[in-house]
Protein backbone atom coordinates (compact mmCIF):
# COMPACT_ATOMS: atom_id res chain seq x y z
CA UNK A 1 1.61 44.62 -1.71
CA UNK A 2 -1.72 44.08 -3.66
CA UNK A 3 -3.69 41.09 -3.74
CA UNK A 4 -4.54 40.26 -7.57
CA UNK A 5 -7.26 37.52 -7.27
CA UNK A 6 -7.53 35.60 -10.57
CA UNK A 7 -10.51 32.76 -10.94
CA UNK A 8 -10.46 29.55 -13.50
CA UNK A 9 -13.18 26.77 -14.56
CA UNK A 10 -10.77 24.35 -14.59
CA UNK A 11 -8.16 22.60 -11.39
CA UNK A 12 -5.33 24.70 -12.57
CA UNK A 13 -3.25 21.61 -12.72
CA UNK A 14 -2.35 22.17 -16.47
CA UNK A 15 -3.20 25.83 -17.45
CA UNK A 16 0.31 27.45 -18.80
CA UNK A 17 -1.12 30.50 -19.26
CA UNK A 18 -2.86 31.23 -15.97
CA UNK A 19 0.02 29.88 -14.04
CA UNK A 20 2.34 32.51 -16.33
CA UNK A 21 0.21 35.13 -15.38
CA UNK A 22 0.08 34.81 -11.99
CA UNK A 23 4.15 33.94 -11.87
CA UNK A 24 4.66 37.01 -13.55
CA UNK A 25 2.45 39.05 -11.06
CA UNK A 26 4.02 37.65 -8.23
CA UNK A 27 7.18 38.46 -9.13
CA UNK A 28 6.41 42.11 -9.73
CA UNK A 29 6.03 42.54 -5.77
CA UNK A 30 1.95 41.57 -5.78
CA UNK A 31 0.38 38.88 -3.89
CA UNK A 32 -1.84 36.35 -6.45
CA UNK A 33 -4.35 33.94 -5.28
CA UNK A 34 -5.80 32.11 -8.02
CA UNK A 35 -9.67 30.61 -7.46
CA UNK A 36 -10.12 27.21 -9.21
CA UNK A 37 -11.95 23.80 -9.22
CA UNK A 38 -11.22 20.83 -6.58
CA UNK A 39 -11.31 17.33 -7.16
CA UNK A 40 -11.03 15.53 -4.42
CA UNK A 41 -7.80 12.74 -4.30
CA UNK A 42 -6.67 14.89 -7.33
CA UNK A 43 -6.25 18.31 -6.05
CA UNK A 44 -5.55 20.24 -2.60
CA UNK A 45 -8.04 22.93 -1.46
CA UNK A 46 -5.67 25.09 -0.72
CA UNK A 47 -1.96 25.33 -1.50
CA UNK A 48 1.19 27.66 -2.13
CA UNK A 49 3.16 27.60 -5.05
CA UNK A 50 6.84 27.64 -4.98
CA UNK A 51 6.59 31.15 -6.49
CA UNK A 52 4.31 32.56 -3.69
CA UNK A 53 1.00 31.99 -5.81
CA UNK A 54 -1.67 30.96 -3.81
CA UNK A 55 -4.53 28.23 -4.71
CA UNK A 56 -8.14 27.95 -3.41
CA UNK A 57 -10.19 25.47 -4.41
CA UNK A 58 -13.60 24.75 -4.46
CA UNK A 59 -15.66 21.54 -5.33
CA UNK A 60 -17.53 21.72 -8.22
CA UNK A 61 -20.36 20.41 -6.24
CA UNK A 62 -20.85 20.05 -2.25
CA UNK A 63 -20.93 16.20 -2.50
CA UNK A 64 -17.89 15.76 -4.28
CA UNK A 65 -16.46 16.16 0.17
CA UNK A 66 -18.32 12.96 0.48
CA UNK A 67 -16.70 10.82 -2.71
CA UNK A 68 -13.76 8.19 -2.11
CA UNK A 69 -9.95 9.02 -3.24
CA UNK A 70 -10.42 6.15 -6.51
CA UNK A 71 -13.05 8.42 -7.99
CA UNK A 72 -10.84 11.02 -8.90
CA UNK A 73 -9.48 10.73 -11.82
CA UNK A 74 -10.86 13.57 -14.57
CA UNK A 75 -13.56 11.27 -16.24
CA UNK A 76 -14.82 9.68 -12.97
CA UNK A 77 -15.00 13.23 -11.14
CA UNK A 78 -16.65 15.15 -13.64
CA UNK A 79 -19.24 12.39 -14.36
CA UNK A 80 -19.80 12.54 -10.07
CA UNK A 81 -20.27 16.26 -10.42
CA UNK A 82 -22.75 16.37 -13.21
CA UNK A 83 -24.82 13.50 -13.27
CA UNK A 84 -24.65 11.88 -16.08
CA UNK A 85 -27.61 12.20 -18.62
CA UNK A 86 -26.79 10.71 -22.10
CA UNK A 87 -28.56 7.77 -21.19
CA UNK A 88 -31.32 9.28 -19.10
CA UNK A 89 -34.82 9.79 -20.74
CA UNK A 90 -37.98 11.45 -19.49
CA UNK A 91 -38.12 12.77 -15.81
CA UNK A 92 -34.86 11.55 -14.88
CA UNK A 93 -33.00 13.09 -17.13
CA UNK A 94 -34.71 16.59 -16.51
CA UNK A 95 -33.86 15.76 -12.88
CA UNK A 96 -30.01 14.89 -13.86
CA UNK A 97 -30.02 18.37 -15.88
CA UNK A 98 -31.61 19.84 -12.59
CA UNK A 99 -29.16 18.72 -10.41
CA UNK A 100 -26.07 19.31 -12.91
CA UNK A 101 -27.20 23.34 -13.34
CA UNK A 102 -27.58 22.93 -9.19
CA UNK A 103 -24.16 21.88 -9.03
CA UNK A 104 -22.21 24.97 -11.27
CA UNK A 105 -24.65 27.23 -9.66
CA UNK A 106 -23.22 26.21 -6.17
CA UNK A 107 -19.64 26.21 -7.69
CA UNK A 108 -20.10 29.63 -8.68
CA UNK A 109 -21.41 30.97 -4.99
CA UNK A 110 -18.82 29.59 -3.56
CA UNK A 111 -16.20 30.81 -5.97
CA UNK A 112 -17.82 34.24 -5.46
CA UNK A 113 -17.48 34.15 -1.97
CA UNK A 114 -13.80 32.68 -1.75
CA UNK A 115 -13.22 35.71 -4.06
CA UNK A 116 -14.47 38.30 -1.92
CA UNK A 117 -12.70 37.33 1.41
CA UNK A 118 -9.56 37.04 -0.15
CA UNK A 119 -9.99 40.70 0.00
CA UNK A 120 -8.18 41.53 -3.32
CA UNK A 121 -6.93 44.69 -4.96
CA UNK A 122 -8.07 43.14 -8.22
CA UNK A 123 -10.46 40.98 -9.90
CA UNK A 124 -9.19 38.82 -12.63
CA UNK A 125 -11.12 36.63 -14.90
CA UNK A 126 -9.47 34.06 -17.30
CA UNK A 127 -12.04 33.60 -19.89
CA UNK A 128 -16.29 33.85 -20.12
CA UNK A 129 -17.56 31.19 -18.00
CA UNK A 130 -16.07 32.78 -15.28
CA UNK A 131 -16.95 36.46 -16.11
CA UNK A 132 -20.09 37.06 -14.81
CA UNK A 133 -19.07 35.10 -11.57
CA UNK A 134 -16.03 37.46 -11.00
CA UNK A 135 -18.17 40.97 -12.01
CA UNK A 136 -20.69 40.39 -9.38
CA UNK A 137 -17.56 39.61 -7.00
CA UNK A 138 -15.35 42.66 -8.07
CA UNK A 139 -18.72 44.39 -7.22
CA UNK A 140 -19.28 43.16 -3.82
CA UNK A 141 -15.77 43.55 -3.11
CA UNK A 142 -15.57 47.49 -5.08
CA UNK A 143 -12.47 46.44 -6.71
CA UNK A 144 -11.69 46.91 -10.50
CA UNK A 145 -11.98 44.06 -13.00
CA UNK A 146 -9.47 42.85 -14.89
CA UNK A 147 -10.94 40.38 -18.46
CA UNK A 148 -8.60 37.35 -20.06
CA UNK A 149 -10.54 36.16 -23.55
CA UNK A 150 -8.66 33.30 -24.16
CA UNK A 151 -11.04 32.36 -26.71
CA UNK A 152 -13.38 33.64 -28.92
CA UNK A 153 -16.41 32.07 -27.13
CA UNK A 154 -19.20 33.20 -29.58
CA UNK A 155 -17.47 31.15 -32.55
CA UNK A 156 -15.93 28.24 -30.92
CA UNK A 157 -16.22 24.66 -31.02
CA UNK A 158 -18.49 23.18 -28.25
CA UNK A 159 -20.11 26.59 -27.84
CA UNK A 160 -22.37 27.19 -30.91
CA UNK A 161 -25.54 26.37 -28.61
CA UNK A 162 -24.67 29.32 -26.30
CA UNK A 163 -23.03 32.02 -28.55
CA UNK A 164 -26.36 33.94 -27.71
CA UNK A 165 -25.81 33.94 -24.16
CA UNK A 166 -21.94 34.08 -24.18
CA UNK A 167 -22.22 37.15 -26.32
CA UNK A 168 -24.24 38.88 -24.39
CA UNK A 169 -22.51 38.77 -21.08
CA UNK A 170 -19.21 39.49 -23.26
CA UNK A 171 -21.19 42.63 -24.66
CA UNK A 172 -22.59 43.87 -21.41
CA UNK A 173 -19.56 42.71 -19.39
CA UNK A 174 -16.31 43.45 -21.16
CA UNK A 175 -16.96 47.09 -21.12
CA UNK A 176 -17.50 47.13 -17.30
CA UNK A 177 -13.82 45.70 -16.96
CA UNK A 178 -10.86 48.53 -16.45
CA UNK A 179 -7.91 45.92 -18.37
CA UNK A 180 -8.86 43.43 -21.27
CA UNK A 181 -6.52 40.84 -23.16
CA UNK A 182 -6.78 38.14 -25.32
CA UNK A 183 -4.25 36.09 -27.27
CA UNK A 184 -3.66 37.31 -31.05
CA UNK A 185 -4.11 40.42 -32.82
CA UNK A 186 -6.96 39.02 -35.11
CA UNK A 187 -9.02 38.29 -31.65
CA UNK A 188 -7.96 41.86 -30.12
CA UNK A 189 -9.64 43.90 -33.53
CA UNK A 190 -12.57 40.99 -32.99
CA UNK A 191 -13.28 42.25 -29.80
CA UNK A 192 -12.76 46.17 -30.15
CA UNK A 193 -15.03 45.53 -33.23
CA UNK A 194 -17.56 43.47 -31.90
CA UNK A 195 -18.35 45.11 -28.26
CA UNK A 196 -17.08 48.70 -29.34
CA UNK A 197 -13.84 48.33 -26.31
CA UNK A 198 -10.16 49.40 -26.60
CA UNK A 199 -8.38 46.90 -28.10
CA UNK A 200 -7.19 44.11 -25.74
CA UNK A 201 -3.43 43.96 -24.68
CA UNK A 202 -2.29 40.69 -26.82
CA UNK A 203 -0.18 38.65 -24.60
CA UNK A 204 0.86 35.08 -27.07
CA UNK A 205 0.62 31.59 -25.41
CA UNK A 206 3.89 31.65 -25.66
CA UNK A 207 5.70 29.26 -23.38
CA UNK A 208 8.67 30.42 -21.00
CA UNK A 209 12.05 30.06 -22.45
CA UNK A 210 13.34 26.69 -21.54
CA UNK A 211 16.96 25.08 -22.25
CA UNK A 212 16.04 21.21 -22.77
CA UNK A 213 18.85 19.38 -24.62
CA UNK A 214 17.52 16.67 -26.56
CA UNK A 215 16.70 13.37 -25.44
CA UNK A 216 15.31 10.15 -26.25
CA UNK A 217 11.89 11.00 -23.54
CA UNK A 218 9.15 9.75 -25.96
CA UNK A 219 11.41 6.74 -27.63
CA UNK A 220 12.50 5.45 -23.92
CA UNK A 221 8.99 5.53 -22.92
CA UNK A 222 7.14 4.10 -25.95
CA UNK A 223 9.59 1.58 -26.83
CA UNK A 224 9.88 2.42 -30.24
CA UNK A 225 12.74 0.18 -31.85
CA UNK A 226 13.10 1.95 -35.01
CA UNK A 227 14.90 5.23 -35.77
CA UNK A 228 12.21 6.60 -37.27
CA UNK A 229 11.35 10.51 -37.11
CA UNK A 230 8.61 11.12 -34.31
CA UNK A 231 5.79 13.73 -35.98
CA UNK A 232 4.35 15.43 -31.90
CA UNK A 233 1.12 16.26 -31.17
CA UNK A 234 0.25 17.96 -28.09
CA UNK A 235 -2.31 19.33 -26.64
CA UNK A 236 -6.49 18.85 -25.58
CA UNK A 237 -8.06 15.56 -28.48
CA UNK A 238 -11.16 17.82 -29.39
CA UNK A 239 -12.72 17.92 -32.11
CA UNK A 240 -12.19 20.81 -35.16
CA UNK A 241 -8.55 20.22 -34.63
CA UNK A 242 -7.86 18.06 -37.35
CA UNK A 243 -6.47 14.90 -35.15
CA UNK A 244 -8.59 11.96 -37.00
CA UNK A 245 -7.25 13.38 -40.33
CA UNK A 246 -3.80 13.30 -39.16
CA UNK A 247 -4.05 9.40 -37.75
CA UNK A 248 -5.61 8.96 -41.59
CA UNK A 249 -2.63 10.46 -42.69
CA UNK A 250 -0.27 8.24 -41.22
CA UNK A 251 -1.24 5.73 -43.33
CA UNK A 252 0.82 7.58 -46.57
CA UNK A 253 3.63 8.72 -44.44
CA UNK A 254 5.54 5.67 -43.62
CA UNK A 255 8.67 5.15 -42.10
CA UNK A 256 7.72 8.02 -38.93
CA UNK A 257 5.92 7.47 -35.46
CA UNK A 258 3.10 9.33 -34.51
CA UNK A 259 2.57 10.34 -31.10
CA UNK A 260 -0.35 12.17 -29.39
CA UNK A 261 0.63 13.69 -25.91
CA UNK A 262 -2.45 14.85 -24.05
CA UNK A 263 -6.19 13.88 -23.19
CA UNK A 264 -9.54 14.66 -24.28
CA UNK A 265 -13.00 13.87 -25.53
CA UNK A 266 -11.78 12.54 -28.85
CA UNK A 267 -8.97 10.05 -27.46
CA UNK A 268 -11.03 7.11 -27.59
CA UNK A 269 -12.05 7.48 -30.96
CA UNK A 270 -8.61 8.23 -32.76
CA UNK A 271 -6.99 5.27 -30.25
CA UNK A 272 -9.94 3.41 -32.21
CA UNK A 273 -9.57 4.68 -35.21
CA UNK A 274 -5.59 3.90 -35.49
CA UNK A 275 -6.45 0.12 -34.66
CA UNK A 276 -9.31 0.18 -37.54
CA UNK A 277 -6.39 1.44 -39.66
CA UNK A 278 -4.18 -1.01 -38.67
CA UNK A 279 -1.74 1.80 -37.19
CA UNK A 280 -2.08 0.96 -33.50
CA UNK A 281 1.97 -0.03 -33.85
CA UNK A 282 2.84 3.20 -35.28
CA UNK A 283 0.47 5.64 -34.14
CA UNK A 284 0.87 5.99 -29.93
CA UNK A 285 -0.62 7.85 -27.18
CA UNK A 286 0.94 9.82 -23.91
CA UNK A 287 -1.39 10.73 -21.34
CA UNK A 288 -1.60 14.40 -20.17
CA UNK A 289 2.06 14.92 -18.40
CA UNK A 290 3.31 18.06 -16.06
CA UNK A 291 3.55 21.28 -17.35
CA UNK A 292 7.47 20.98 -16.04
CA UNK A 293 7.87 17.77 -18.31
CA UNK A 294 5.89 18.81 -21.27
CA UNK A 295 8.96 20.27 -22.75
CA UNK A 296 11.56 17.32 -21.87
CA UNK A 297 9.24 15.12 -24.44
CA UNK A 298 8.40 18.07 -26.99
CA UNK A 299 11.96 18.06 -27.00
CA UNK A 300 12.45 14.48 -27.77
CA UNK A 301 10.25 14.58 -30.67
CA UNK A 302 11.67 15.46 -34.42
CA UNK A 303 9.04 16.94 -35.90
CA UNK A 304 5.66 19.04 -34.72
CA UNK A 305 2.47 19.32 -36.33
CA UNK A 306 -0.86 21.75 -35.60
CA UNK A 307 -3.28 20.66 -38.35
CA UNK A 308 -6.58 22.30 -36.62
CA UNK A 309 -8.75 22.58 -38.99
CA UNK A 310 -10.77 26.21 -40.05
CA UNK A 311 -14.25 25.18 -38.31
CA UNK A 312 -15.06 28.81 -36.40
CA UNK A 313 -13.66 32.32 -36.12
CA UNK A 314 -12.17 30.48 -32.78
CA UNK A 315 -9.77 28.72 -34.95
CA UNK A 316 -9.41 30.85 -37.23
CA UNK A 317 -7.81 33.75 -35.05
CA UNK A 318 -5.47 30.95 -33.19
CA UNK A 319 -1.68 30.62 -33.34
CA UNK A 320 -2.19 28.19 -30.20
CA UNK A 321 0.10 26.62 -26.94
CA UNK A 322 1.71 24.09 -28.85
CA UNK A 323 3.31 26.07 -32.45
CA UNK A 324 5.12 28.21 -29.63
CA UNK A 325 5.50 25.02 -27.17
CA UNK A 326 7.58 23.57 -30.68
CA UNK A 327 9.37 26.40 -31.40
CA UNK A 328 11.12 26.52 -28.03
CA UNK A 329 11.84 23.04 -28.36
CA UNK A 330 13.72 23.57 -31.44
CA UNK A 331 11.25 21.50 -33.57
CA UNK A 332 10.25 21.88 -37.42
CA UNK A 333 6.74 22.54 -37.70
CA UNK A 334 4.15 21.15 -40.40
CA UNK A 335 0.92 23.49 -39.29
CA UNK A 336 -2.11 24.94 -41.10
CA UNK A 337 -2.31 28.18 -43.12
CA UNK A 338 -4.58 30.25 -40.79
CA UNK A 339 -3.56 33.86 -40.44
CA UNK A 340 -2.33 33.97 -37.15
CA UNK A 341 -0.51 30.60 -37.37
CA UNK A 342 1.05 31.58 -40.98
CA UNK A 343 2.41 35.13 -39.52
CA UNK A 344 4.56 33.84 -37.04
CA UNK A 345 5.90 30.36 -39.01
CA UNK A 346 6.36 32.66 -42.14
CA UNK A 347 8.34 35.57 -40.31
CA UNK A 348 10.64 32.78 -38.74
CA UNK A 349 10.80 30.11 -41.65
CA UNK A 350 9.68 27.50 -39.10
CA UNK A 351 8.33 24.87 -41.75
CA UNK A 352 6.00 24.03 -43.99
CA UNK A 353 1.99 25.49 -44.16
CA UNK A 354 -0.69 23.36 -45.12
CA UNK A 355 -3.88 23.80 -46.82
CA UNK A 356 -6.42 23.36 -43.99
CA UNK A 357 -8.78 20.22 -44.00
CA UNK A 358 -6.58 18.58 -46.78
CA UNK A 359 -5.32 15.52 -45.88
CA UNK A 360 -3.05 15.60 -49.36
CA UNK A 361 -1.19 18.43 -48.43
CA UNK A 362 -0.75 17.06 -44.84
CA UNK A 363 0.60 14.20 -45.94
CA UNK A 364 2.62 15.94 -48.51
CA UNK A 365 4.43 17.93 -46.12
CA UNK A 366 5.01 15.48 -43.29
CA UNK A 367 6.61 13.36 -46.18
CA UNK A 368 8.85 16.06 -47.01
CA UNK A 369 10.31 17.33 -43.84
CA UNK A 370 10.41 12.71 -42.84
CA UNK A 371 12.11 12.16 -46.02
CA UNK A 372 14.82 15.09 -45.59
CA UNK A 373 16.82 15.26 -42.80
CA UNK A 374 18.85 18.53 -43.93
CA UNK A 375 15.77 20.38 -44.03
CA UNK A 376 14.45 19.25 -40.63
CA UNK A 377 18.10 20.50 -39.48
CA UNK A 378 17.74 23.99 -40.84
CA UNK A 379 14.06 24.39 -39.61
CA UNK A 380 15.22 23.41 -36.14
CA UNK A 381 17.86 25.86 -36.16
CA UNK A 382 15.40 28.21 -37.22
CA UNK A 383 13.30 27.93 -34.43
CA UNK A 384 15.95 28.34 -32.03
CA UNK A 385 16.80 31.51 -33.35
CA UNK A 386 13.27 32.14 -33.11
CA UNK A 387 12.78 31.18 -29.55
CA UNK A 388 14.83 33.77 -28.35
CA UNK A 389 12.28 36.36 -29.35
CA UNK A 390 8.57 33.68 -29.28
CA UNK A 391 8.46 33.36 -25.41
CA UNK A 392 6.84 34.52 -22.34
CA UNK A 393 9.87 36.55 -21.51
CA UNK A 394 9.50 38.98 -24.18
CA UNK A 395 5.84 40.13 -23.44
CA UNK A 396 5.23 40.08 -19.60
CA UNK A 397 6.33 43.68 -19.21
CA UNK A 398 3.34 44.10 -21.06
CA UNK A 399 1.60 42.46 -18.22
CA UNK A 400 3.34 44.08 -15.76
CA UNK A 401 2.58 47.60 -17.26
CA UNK A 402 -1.33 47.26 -17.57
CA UNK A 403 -1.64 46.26 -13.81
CA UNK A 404 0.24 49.43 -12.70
CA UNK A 405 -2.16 51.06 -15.03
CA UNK A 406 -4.74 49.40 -13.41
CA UNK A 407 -3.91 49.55 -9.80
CA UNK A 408 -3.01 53.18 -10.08
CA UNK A 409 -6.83 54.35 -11.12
């Protein structure tokens, strides 16, 4: 058995992808231990999947051991971890900066060193901020290292201030790595292109195929009294992904609920912006829910909608979680016309494309598929013909077959 140690920024609570990954590994006779963040009252240190995947945790700073259980809920924890400095001016907020750098930079030792005594076979990074950290490790430890671009990190939203910096490591890093993969085919010919690599193996964010019969999830829980359609949203509330134009949009699609299932920096603002609108009765949030109950609600809802927006490369190379996460569910989509996204809705005749940025041909097409029943019906059957072939299912031989590539050298 070989040890295949894999290392996130994030508390792998909610990462599909990673926790695919390392199911698939594990089943293939390997032993996976994957390296992520702690938050005390919120996460364990160190637990054991029910597929054999291991977790070890470690605090994204060495007080966060010292904080009390009520403190750890995602806002409250990260703003404990790195001090906040919006409000900070002068020599205190150089010293919150200070500390904040401090705090990743002792988050990254430690992840190093949980990486090395785990004594793997293999080094596996999911995504650039924890490249460099799981080089130097696969170093220390002489093992082979394994790369997971899950983004395009030079053009992405949130990143613009680094793309220097991120591009480098990528460029000096990726090379150095014996197995790379990334998400869609435009992202795979960015990164042969751009840092002169094989291409990556493309493995989708394609969701595991899951019979959910229908229900009445989001209705039950929301208490909506009408039988309108529900248009689903899932996913992070960040910005570039077109979510205050869609609660605009509501406004000239009547007669349907909107609901937003997930969490993020930009929740506050649509929540405000639906009550500004006066759509606070028809426009509802769901906080962030299990990955094993995400797909009893997507399920529940009648119609789903991606309208991210074309504000980076990032985006622009995306077919994303959530047009898969509907598909399984056997929902009609309404999504925008990026390549990526257009391939797959086009090849399955999933819905209805939209012009990017335009709230009129949002609007348009939420109307449509609201106001017509029969055509919801065949773009749900549609999609589950198409989920037989759009899952995780259908590409983790793929997986499977670059690790024994991998582990053989």
């Amino acid at each position: 058995m070989f040890t295949i140690s894999m290392i996130v920024w994030n508390d792998f609570l909610n990462d599909a992808r990673v926790l695919k990954e390392a199911q698939t590994l594990q089943a293939a006779g390997h032993q996976v231990v994957v390296h992520a963040l702690h938050a005390p009252g919120k996460t364990s240190e160190r637990e054991t999947l029910e597929s054999g995947v291991k977790v070890v945790r470690v605090a994204r700073s060495p007080l966060w051991k010292f904080r009390k259980r009520q403190h750890a809920n995602p806002d409250a924890v990260e703003s404990a971890a790195e001090p906040a400095v919006a409000d900070r001016s002068g020599s205190r907020r150089l010293i919150g900066q200070l500390l904040s750098i401090a705090a990743r930079t002792w988050a990254h030792i430690e992840l190093t060193y949980q990486l090395v005594r785990s004594r793997p076979s293999v080094i596996h990074a999911h995504d650039v901020n924890v490249l460099p950290t799981a080089w130097l490790a696969a170093v220390l430890a002489r093992v082979p290292l394994v790369y997971d671009a899950h983004e395009i990190s030079t053009d992405r939203e949130g990143y613009k201030s680094f793309r220097r910096v991120v591009g480098w490591v990528e460029k000096t890093l990726m090379p150095r790595a014996v197995g790379t993969i990334t998400t869609t085919d435009a992202r795979a010919k960015f990164f042969a292109r751009a840092y002169g690599i094989p291409r990556p193996l493309v493995l989708q964010n394609r969701p595991r195929l899951t019979q959910v019969e229908q229900s009445t999830r989001i209705r039950d829980e929301l208490q909506l009294d009408k039988p309108w359609p529900i248009i689903l949203y899932q996913g992070g509330l960040q910005q570039g992904r077109g979510l205050p134009r869609l609660v605009e949009v509501a406004a000239s699609v009547p007669n349907a609920w909107f609901v937003f299932i997930g969490g993020g920096r930009q929740e506050g603002e649509l929540r405000h912006l639906a009550e500004q609108l006066g759509l606070a009765e028809r426009v509802r949030f769901i906080p962030t829910v299990a990955l094993s109950e995400l797909p009893y609600y997507t399920a529940s809802a009648d119609i789903g909608v991606q309208p991210i927006e074309n504000t980076c490369l990032n985006h622009f190379t995306t077919d994303s979680n959530k047009l898969f996460e509907y598909v399984v569910a056997g929902l009609p989509v309404v999504a925008s016309s990026l390549p990526e996204i257009s391939k797959v809705v086009r090849r399955y005749d999933l819905g209805i494309l939209t012009t990017p940025g335009d709230s009129e041909s949002l609007a348009e097409a939420l109307n449509t598929l609201v106001q017509d029943p029969a055509l919801r019906m065949r773009y749900a059957e549609n999609a589950g013909i198409a989920s037989l072939h759009l899952n995780w299912e259908e590409q983790e031989q793929a997986l499977v077959k670059l690790y024994e590539r991998v582990l053989a050298g």
